[in-house]
Protein backbone atom coordinates (compact mmCIF):
# COMPACT_ATOMS: atom_id res chain seq x y z
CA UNK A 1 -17.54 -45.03 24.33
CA UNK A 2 -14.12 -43.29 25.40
CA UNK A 3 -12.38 -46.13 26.87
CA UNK A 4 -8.75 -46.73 25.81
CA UNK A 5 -7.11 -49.77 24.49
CA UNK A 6 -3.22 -50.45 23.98
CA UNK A 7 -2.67 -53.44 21.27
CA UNK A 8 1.10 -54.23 21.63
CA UNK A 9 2.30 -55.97 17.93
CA UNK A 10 1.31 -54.85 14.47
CA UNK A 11 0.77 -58.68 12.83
CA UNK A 12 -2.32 -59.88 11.42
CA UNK A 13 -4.17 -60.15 14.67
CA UNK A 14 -3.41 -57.00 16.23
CA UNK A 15 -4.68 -55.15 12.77
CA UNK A 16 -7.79 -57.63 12.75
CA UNK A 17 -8.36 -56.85 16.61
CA UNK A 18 -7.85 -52.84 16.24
CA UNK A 19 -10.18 -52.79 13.23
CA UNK A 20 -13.20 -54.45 15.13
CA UNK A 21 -12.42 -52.51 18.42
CA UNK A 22 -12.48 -49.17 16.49
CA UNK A 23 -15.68 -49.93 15.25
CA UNK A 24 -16.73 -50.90 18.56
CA UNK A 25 -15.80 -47.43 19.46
CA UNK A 26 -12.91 -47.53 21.41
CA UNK A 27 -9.84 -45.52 21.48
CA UNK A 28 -7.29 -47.98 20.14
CA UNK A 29 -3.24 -47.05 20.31
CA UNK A 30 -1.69 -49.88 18.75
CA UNK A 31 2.18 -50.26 19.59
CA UNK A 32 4.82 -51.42 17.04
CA UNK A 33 8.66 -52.06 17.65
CA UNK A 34 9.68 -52.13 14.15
CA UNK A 35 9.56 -49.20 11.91
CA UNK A 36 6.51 -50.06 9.42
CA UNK A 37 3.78 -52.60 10.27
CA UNK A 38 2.87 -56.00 9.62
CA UNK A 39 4.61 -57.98 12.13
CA UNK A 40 6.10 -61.38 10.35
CA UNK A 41 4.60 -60.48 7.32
CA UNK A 42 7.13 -57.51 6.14
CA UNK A 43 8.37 -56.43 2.74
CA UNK A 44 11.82 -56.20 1.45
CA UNK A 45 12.37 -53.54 -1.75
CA UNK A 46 15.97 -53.89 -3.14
CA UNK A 47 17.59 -52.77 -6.08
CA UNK A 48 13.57 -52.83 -7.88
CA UNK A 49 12.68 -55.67 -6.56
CA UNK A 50 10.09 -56.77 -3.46
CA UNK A 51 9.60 -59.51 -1.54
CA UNK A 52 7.62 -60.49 1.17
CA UNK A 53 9.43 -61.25 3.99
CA UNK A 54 6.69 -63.24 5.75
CA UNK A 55 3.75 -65.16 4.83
CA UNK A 56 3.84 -65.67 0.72
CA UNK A 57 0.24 -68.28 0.23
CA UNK A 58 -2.82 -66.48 0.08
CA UNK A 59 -5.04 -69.09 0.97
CA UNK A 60 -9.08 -69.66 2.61
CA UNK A 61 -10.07 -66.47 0.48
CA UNK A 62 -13.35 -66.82 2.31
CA UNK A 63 -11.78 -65.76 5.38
CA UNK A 64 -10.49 -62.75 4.00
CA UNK A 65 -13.64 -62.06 2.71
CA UNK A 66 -15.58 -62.60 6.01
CA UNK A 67 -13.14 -60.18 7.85
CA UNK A 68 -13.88 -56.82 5.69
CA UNK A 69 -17.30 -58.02 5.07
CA UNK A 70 -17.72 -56.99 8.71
CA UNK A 71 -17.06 -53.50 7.75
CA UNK A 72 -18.89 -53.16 4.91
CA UNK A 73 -16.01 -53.99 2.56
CA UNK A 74 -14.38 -56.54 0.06
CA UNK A 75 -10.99 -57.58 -0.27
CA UNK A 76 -11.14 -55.86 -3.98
CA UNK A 77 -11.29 -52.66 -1.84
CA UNK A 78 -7.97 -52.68 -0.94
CA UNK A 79 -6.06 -55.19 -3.22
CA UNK A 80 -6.28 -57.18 -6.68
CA UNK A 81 -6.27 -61.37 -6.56
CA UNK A 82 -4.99 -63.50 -8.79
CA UNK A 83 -5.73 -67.00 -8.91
CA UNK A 84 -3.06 -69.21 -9.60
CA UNK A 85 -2.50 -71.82 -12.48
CA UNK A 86 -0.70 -73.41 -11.75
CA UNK A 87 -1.21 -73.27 -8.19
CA UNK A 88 2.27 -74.87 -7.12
CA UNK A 89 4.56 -77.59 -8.70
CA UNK A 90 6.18 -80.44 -6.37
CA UNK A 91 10.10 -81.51 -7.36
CA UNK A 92 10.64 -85.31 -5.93
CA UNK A 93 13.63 -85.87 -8.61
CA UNK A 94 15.58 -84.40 -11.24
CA UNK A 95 12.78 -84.11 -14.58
CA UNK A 96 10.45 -85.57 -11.87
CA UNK A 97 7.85 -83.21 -10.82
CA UNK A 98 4.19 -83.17 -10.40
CA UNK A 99 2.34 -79.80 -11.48
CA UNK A 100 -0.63 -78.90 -9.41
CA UNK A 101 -3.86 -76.90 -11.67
CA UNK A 102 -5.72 -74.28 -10.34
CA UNK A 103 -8.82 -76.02 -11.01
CA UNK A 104 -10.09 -79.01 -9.12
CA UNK A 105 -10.92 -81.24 -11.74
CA UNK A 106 -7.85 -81.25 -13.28
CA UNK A 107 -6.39 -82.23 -9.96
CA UNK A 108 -8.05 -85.03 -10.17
CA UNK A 109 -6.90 -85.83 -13.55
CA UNK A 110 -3.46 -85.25 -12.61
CA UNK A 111 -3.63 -87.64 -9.86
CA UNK A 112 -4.77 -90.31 -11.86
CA UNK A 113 -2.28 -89.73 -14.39
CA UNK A 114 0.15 -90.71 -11.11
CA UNK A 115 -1.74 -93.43 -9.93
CA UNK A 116 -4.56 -95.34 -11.91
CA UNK A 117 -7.79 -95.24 -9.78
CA UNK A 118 -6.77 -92.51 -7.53
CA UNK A 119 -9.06 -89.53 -8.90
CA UNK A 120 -12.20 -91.02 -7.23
CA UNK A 121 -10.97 -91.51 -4.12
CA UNK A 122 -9.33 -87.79 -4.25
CA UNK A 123 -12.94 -87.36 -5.18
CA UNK A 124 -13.95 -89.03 -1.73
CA UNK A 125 -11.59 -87.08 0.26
CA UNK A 126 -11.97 -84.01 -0.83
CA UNK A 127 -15.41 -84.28 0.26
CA UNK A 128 -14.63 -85.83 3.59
CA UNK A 129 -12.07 -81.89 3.71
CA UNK A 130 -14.97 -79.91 2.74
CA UNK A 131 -16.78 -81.05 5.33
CA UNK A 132 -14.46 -80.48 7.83
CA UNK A 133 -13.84 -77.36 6.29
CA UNK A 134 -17.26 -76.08 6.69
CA UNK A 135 -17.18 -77.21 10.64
CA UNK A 136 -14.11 -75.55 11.39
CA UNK A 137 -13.39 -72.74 9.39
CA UNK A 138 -17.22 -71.63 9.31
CA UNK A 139 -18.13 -72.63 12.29
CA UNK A 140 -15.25 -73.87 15.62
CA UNK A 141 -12.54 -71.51 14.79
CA UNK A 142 -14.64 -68.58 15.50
CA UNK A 143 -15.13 -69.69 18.87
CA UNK A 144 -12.72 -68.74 21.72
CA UNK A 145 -11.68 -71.57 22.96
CA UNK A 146 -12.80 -70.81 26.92
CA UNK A 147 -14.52 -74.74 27.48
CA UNK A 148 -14.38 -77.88 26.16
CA UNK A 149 -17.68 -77.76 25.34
CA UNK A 150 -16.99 -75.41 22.04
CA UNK A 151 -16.11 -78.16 20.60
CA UNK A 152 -18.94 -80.34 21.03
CA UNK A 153 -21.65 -79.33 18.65
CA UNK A 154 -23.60 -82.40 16.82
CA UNK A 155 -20.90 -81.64 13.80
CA UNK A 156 -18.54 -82.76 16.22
CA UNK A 157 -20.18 -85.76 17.63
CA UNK A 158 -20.90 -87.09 14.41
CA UNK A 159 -17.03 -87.03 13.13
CA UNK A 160 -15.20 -87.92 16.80
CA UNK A 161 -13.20 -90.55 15.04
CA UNK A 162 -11.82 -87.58 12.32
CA UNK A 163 -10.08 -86.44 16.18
CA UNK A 164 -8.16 -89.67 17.01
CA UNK A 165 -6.64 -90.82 14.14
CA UNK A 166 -4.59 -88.63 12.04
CA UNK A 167 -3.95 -87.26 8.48
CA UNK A 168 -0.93 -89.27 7.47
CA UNK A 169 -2.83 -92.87 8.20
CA UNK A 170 -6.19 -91.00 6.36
CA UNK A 171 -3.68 -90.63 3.94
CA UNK A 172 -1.44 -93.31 3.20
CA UNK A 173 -5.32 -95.57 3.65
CA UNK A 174 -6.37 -94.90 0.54
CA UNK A 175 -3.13 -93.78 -1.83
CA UNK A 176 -0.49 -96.20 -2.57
CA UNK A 177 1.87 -93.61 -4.47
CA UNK A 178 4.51 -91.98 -1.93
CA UNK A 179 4.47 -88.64 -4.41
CA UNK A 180 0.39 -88.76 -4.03
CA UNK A 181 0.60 -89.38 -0.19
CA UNK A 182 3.55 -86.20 0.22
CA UNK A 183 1.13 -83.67 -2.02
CA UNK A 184 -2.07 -84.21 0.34
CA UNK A 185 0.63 -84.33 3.60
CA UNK A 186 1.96 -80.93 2.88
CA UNK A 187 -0.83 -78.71 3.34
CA UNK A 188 -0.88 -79.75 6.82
CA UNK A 189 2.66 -78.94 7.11
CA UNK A 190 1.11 -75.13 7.53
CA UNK A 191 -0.27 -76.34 11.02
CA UNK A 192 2.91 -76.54 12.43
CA UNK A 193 3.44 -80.27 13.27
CA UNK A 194 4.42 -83.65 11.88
CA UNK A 195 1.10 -85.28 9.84
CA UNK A 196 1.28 -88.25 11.58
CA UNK A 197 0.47 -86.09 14.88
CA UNK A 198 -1.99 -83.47 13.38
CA UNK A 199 -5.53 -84.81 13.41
CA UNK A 200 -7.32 -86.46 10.40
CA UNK A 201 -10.28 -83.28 11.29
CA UNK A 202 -7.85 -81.04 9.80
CA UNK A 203 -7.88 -82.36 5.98
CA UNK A 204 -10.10 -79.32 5.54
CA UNK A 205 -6.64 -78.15 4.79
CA UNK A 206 -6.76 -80.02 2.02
CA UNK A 207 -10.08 -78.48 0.76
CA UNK A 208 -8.73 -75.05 1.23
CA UNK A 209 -5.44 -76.61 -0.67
CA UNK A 210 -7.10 -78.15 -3.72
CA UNK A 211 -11.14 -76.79 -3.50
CA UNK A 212 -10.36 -73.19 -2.88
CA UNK A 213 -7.13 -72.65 -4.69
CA UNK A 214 -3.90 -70.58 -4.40
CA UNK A 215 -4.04 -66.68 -5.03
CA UNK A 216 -1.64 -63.93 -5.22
CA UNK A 217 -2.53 -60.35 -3.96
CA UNK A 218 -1.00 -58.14 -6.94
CA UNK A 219 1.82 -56.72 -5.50
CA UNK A 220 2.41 -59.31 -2.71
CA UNK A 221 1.19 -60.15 0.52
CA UNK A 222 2.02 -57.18 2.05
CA UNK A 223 -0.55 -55.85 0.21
CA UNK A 224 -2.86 -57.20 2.50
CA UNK A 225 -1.60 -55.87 5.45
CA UNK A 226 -0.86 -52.15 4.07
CA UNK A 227 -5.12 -52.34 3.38
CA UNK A 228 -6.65 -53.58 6.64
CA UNK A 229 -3.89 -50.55 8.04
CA UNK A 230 -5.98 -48.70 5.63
CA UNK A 231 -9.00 -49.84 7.03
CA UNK A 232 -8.08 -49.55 10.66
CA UNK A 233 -6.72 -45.49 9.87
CA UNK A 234 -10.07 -44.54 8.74
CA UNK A 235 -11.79 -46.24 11.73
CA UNK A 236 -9.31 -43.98 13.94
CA UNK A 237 -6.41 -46.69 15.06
CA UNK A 238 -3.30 -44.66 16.10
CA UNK A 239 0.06 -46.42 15.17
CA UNK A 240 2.65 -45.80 16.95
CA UNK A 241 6.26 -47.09 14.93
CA UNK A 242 9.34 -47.58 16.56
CA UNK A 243 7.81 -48.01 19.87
CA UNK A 244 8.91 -51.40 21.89
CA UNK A 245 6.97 -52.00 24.60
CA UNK A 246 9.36 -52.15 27.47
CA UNK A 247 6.56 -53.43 30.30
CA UNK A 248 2.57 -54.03 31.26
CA UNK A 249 1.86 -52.15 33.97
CA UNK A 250 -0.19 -53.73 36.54
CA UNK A 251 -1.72 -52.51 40.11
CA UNK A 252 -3.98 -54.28 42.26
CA UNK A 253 -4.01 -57.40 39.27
CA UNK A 254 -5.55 -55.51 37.22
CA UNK A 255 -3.70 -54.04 33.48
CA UNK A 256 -3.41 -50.13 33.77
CA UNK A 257 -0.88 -49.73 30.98
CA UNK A 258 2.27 -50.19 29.02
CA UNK A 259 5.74 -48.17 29.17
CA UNK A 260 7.41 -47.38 25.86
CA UNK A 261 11.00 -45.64 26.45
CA UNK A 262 10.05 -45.06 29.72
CA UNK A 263 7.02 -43.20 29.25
CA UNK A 264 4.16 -45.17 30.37
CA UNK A 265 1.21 -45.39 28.35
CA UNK A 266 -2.37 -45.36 30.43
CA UNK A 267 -5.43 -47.88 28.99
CA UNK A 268 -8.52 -49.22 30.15
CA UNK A 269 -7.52 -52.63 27.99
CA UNK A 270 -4.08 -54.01 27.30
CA UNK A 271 -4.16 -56.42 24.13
CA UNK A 272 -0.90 -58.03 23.01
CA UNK A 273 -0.45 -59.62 20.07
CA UNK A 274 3.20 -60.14 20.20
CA UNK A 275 4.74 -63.57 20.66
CA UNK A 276 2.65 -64.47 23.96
CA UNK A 277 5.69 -66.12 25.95
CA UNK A 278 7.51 -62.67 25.31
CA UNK A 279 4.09 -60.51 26.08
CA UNK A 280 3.77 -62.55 29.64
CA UNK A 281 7.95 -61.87 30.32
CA UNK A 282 6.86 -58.06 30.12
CA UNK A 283 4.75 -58.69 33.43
CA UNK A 284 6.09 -59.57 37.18
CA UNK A 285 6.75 -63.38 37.26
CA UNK A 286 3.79 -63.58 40.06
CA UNK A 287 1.31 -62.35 37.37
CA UNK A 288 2.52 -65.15 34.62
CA UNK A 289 -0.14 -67.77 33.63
CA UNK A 290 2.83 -69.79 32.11
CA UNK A 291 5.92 -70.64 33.87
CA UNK A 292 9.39 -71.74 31.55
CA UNK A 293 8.42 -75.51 32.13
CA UNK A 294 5.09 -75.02 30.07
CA UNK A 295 6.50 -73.36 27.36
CA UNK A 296 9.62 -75.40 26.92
CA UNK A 297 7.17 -78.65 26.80
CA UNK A 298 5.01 -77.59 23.97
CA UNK A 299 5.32 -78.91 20.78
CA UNK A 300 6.54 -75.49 18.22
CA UNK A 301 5.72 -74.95 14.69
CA UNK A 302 9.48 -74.62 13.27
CA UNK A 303 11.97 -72.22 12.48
CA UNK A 304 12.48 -71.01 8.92
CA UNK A 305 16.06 -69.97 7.36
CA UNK A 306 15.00 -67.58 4.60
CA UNK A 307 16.90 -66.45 1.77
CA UNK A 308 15.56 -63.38 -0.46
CA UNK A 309 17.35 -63.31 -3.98
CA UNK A 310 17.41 -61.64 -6.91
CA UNK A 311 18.14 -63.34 -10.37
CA UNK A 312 19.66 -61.47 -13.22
CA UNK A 313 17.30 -63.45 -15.71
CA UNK A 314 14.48 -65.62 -15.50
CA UNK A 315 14.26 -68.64 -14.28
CA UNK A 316 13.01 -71.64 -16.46
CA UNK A 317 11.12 -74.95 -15.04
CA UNK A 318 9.65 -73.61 -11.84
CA UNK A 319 6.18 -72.35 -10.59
CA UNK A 320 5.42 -69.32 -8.88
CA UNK A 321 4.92 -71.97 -5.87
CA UNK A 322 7.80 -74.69 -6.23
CA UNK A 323 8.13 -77.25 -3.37
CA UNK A 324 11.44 -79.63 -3.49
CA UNK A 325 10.74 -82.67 -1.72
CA UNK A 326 13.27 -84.77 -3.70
CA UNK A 327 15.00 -85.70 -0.37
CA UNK A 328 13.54 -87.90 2.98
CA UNK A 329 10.26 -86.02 3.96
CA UNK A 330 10.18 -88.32 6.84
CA UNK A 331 13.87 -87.55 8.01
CA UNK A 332 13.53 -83.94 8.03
CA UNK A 333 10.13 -83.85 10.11
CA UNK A 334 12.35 -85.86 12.60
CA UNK A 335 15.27 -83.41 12.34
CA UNK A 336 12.09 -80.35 13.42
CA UNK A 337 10.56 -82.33 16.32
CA UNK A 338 12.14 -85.54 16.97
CA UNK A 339 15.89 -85.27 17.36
CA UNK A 340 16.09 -81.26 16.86
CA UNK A 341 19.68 -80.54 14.61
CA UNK A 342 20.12 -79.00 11.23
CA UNK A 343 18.65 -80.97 8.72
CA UNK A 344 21.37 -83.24 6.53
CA UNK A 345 19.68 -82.54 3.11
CA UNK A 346 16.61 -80.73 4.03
CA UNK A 347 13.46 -80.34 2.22
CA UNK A 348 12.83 -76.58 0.82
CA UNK A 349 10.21 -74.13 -0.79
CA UNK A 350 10.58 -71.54 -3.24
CA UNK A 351 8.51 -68.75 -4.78
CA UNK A 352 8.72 -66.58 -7.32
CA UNK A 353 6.55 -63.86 -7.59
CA UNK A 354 7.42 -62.29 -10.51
CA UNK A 355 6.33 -65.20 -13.10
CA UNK A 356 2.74 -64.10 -11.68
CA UNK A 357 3.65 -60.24 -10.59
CA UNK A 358 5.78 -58.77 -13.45
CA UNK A 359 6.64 -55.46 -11.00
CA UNK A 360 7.80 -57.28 -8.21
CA UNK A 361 11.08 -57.42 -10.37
CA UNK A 362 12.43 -55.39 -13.15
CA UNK A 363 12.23 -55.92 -16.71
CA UNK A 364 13.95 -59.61 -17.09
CA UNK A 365 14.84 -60.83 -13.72
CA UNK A 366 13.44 -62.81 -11.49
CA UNK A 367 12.45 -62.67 -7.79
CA UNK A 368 13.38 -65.56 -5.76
CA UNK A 369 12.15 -65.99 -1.89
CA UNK A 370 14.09 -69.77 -0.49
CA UNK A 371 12.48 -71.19 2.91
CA UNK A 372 13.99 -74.10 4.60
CA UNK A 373 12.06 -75.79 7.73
CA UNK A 374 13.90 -75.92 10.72
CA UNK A 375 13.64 -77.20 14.68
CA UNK A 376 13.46 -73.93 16.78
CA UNK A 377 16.62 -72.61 18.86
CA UNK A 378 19.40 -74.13 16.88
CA UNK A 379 22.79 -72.61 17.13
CA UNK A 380 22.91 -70.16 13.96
CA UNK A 381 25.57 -68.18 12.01
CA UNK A 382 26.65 -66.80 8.45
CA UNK A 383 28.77 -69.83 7.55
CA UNK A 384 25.73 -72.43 8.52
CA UNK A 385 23.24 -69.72 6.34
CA UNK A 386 26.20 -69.66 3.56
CA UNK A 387 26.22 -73.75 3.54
CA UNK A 388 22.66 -74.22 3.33
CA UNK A 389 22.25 -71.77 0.65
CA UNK A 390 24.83 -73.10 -1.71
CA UNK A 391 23.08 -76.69 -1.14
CA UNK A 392 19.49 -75.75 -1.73
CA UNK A 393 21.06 -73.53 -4.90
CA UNK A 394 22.98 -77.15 -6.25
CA UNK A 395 19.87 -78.39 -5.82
CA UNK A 396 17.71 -76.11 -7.80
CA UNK A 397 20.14 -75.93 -10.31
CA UNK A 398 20.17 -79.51 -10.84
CA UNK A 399 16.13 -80.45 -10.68
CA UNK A 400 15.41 -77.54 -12.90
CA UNK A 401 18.45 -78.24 -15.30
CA UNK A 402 19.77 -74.43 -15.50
CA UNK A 403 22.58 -72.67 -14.47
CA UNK A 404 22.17 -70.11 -11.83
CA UNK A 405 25.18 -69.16 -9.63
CA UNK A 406 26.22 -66.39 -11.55
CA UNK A 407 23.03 -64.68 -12.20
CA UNK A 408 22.63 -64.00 -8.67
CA UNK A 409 22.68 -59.84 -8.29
CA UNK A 410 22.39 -60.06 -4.24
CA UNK A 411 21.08 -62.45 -1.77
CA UNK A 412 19.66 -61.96 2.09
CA UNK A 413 19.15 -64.01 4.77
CA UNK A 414 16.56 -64.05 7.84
CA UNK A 415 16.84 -66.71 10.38
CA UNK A 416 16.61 -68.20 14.22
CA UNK A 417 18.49 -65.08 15.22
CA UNK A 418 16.73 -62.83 13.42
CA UNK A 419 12.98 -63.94 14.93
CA UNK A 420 14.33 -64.08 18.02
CA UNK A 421 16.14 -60.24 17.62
CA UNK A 422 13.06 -59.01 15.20
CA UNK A 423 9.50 -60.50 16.61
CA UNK A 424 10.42 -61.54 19.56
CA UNK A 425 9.68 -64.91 18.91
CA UNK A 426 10.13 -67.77 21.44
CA UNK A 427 13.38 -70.34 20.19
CA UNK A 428 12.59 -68.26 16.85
CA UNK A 429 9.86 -69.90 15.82
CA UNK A 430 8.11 -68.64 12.64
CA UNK A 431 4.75 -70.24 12.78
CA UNK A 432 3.60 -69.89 16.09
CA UNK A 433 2.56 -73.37 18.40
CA UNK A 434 1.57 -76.33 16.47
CA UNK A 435 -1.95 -77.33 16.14
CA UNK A 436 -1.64 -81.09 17.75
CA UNK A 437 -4.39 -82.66 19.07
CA UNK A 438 -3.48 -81.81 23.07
CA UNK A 439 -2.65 -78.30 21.45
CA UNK A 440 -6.11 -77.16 19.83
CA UNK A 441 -8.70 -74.88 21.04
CA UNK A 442 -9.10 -74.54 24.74
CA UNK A 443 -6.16 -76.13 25.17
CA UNK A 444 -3.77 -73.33 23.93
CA UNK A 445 -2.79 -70.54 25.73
CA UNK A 446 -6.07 -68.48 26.73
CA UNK A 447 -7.13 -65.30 24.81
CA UNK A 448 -7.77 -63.45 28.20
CA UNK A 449 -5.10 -63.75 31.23
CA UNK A 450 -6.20 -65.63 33.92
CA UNK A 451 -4.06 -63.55 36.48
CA UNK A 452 -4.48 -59.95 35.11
CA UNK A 453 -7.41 -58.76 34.90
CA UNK A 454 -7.80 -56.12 31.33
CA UNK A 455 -5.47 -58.24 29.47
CA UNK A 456 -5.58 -60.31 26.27
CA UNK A 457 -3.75 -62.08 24.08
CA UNK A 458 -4.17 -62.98 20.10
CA UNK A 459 -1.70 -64.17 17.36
CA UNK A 460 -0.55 -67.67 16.34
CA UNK A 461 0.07 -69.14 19.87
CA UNK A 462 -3.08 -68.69 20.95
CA UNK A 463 -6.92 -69.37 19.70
CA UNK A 464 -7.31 -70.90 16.83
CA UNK A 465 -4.18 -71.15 15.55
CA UNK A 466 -1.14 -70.84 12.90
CA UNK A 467 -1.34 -69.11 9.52
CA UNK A 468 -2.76 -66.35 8.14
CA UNK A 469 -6.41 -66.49 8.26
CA UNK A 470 -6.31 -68.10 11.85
CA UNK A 471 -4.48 -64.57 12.89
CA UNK A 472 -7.06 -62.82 11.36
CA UNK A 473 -9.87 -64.91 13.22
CA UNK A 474 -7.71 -64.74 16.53
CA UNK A 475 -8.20 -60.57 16.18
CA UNK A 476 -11.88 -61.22 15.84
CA UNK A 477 -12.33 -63.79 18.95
CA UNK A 478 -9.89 -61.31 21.23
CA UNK A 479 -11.36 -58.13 20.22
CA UNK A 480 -14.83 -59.83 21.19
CA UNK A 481 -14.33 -61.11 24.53
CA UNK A 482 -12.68 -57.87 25.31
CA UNK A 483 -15.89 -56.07 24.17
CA UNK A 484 -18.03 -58.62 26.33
CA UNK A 485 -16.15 -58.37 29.42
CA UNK A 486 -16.10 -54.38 29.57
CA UNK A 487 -20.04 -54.83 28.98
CA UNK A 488 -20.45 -57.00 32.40
């Protein structure tokens, strides 16, 4: 086969998506603004030490697995895995924390340590997630979302009710403690909306939470990306670096190509993985599936303000995973989607790689990655970045009873701005569209355009979803239907 495909965006999908075209046999030219690849999920190296920009869980391992099984590889090819144990620790006060084992039954000793009685209905529930889990993730997600009917397998059928009611009333049903209810709400958190509006189905986030564990690729997530790049090279992917896509050329509604500093780039397939509300402003307005109105009405995973440090010492009383919900977990969900504003004293998450990864930081110091939550679009600046970072600091210094203001070497931040100016993204989101109930499957935006013909979409705002492993799936279902419908 000699036909040509363009793949705009360097992300998860677009790698996924290049690797299975290659194989396929096509000529694939994949098309990347930024100067290395990786889209969201970039590295940092300062002064010796790294830090991944992006994604930092390394969750659904099985996914992983699945993806360079269909070369004829393993994960261990390219990478080394850690478990972790402890997977995370959650701060609600100061001396007031709940540690989280790598190992499921201790989890369920730990909750009943919290709350007498509550290990067998953990038991319970995580059964009820595996289940799910075992529908969705080995089964629905790799469908690609084109009809309703996907969706209705006898699975399905059997579990309708798991649809209409969701996680937070599953939840807060069966566990009376407010620090057990805010542990088994956060996973869901990675799905991009509130729990009370993400369906009960998805507690299989729960099961990849608790019954498949947290792991650490030795060297950091980008680790991941710089093997399936790997992979893709030795299938024959060309990268191109430094290369914004300026426009998708069209004639007679059908794709013929993209320009890159005015030199247009001929294909027989254009594939875009970048932010799909930008991808569809690189075509005529007639040729949009989406108008403004659509996009402005969906509901957004949130924003992120980011701050990458790095600690003269180490730090004492955290987790390589430390989550810091000592403040309203309700009132900063409604500062994301309710009443959009900058949160008032906002929950946060912190990891530190180099309790797990001693060369992510030299000899002695400590790497520290800060992510705050936040509504898309809002007004940003250095003096809002500078004020949030001295409160989450205050913060951490307090819970974790140390001293840390002057063992700071440097500190850098990444926010709205910077995923608007850097991906792309649409209000600067960092996760993509939500997964809400009127927002799943083949009711996100479509993997093929309905107006062009030869174009395709994949990433996080399309089929199946936000996170990691749903952008490597996404690369799977796009490069598929592209192979189908040059087959017709």
């Amino acid at each position: 086969m000699d036909k040509k495909i363009n793949i705009i965006g360097s992300g998860f999908s677009s790698l996924a998506a290049a690797c299975y075209l290659a194989k396929s046999g096509y000529q694939v030219h994949l098309f990347e603004k930024n100067s290395t690849v990786g889209g969201r999920a970039r590295q940092l190296k300062k002064e010796g030490f790294t830090f991944d920009i992006g994604p930092t869980w390394y969750w659904m391992p099985d996914v992983f697995e699945r993806f360079f099984a269909d070369f004829g590889k393993k994960p261990s090819d390219y990478y080394e895995l850690i478990k972790l144990d402890p997977a995370y620790q959650v701060y609600f006060g100061k001396g007031d924390s709940v540690i989280i084992p790598g190992n499921l039954e201790q989890i369920y000793a730990t909750f009943e340590e919290v709350e007498s009685g509550s290990s067998e209905k953990l038991r319970k529930f995580i059964t009820k997630a595996r289940d799910n889990y075992d529908i969705a993730i080995k089964d629905l997600v790799y469908r690609p979302g084109i009809s309703p009917m996907e969706l209705i397998t006898l699975a399905t059928a059997k579990r309708l009710g798991r649809f209409f009611t969701n996680i937070s009333t599953e939840v807060r049903k069966e566990f009376k403690n407010e620090k057990l209810r805010q542990i088994l709400e956060f996973p869901v958190l990675f799905l991009g909306a509130k729990p009370s509006d993400t369906p009960a189905f998805y507690s299989f986030m729960n099961y990849a939470d608790f019954g498949l564990g947290t792991w650490q690729p030795k060297g950091g997530m980008y680790k991941v990306i710089e093997g399936i790049k790997l992979l893709a090279e030795s299938l024959g992917v060309k990268f191109h670096l430094n290369s914004p896509v300026e426009r998708i050329i069209t004639e007679n509604g059908k794709a013929k190509g993209i320009a890159v500093d005015g030199v247009i780039h001929n294909a027989d397939v254009i594939l875009s993985g970048a932010d799909y509300h930008h991808s569809e402003s690189l075509l005529p307005k007639t040729e949009r599936q989406y108008s403004e109105k659509y996009w402005d009405k969906k509901t957004f995973a949130p924003s992120s303000l980011l701050f990458y440090v790095g600690f003269d010492k180490k730090l004492k009383n955290v987790a390589h995973h430390t989550l810091f919900f000592d403040s309203s977990f309700k009132k900063h969900a409604e500062e994301i989607y309710d009443n959009p504003q900058w949160p008032e004293n906002p929950l946060f998450y912190a990891s530190f790689p180099s309790i797990t990864d001693k060369e992510s930081a030299p000899e002695g110091k400590e790497v520290g990655i800060f992510l705050i939550p936040l509504a898309p679009d809002l007004e940003d600046s250095d003096e809002i970045r500078e004020k949030y970072f001295k409160m989450i600091l205050n913060r951490l210094e307090d819970l974790t009873d140390q001293n840390l203001k002057n063992s700071i070497i440097f500190k850098e931040s990444f926010g709205v701005n910077d995923f608007k100016e850097a991906y792309n993204s649409y209000k600067g989101n960092a996760y993509g569209m939500a997964n809400t109930l009127f927002q799943t499957a083949f009711l996100r935006p479509g993997l093929k355009s309905k107006k062009v013909e030869k174009l395709y979409f994949t990433g996080q705002l399309t089929v199946p979803g936000p996170g990691v492993p749903p952008s490597l799936i996404s690369g799977k279902l796009a490069a598929g239907l592209i192979q189908q419908n040059q087959e017709k």
